[in-house]
Protein backbone atom coordinates (compact mmCIF):
# COMPACT_ATOMS: atom_id res chain seq x y z
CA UNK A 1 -158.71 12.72 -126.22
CA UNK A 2 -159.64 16.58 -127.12
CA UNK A 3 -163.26 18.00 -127.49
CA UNK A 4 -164.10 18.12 -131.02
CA UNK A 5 -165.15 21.43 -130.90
CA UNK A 6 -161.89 23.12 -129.74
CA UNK A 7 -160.96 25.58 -132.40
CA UNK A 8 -157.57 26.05 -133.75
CA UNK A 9 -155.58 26.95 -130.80
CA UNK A 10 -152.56 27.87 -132.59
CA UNK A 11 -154.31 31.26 -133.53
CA UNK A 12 -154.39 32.22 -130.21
CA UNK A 13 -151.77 34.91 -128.40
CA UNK A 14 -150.33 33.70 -125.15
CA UNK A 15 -152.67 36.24 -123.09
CA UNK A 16 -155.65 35.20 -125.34
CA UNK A 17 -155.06 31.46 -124.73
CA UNK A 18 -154.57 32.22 -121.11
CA UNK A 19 -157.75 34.30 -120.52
CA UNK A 20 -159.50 31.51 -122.60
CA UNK A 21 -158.73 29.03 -120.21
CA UNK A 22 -159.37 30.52 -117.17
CA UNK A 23 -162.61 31.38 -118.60
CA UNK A 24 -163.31 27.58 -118.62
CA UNK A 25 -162.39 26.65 -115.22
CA UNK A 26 -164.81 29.11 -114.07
CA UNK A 27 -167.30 27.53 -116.06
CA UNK A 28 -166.34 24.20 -114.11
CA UNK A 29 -166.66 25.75 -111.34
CA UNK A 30 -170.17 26.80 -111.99
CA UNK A 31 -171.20 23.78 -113.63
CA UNK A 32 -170.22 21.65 -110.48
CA UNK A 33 -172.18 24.13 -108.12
CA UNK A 34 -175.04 23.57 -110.59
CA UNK A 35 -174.40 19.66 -110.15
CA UNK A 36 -173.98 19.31 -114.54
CA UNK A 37 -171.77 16.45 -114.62
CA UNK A 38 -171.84 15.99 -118.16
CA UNK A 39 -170.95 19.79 -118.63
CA UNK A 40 -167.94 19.44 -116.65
CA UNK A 41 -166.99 16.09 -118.80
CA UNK A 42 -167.24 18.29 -121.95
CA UNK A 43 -165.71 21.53 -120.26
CA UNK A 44 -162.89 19.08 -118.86
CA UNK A 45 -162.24 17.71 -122.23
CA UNK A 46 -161.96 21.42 -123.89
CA UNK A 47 -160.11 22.07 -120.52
CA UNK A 48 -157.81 19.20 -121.39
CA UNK A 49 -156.83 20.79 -124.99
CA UNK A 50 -156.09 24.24 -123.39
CA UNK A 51 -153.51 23.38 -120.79
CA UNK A 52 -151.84 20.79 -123.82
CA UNK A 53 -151.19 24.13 -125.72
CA UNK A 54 -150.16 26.03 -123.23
CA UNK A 55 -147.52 23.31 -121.89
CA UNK A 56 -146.51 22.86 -125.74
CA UNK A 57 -145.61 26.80 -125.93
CA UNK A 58 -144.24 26.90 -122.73
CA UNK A 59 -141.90 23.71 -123.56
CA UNK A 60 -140.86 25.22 -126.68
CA UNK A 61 -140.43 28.92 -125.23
CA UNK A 62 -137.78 26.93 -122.59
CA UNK A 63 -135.85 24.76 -125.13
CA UNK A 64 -135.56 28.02 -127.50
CA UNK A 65 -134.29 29.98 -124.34
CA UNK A 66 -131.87 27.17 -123.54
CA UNK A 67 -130.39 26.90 -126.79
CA UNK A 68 -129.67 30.98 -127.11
CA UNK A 69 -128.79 30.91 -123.53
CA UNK A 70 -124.36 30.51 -123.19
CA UNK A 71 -125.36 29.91 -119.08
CA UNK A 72 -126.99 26.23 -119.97
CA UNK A 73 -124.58 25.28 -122.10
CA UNK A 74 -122.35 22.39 -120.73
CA UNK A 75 -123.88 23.13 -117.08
CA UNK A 76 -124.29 19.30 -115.21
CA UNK A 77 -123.90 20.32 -111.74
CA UNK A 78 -124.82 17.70 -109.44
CA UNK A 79 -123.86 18.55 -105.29
């Protein structure tokens, strides 16, 4: 379940998305010194949207360097 307030994350560059979110876990940070548990539910949920983009990108960066990659093709090396 996202935050209905997350803008379009797809507009974001990789740095840009990566700042973002490190910009919100300090604001978890503060708002569990501050003791704001229902900031840190809605900081969490935006939280929750961030890291689901950046593991989609990073999925798709790895599959994209596998398949233009000849060292991962046919590899099964189990010792």
């Amino acid at each position: 379940m996202g935050h209905p307030l997350t803008p379009d994350l797809s507009k974001f560059t990789n740095e840009e998305l990566n700042q973002k979110y490190g910009d919100i876990m300090r604001r978890i940070t503060f708002a569990y010194r501050t003791g704001s548990t229902d900031m840190v539910y809605q900081l969490q949920l935006l939280q929750e949207d961030y890291q689901t983009e950046i593991q989609l990108r990073n999925r798709k960066a790895l599959e994209e360097m596998e398949k233009n990659s000849k060292q991962f093709k046919n590899i099964i090396d189990i010792q």
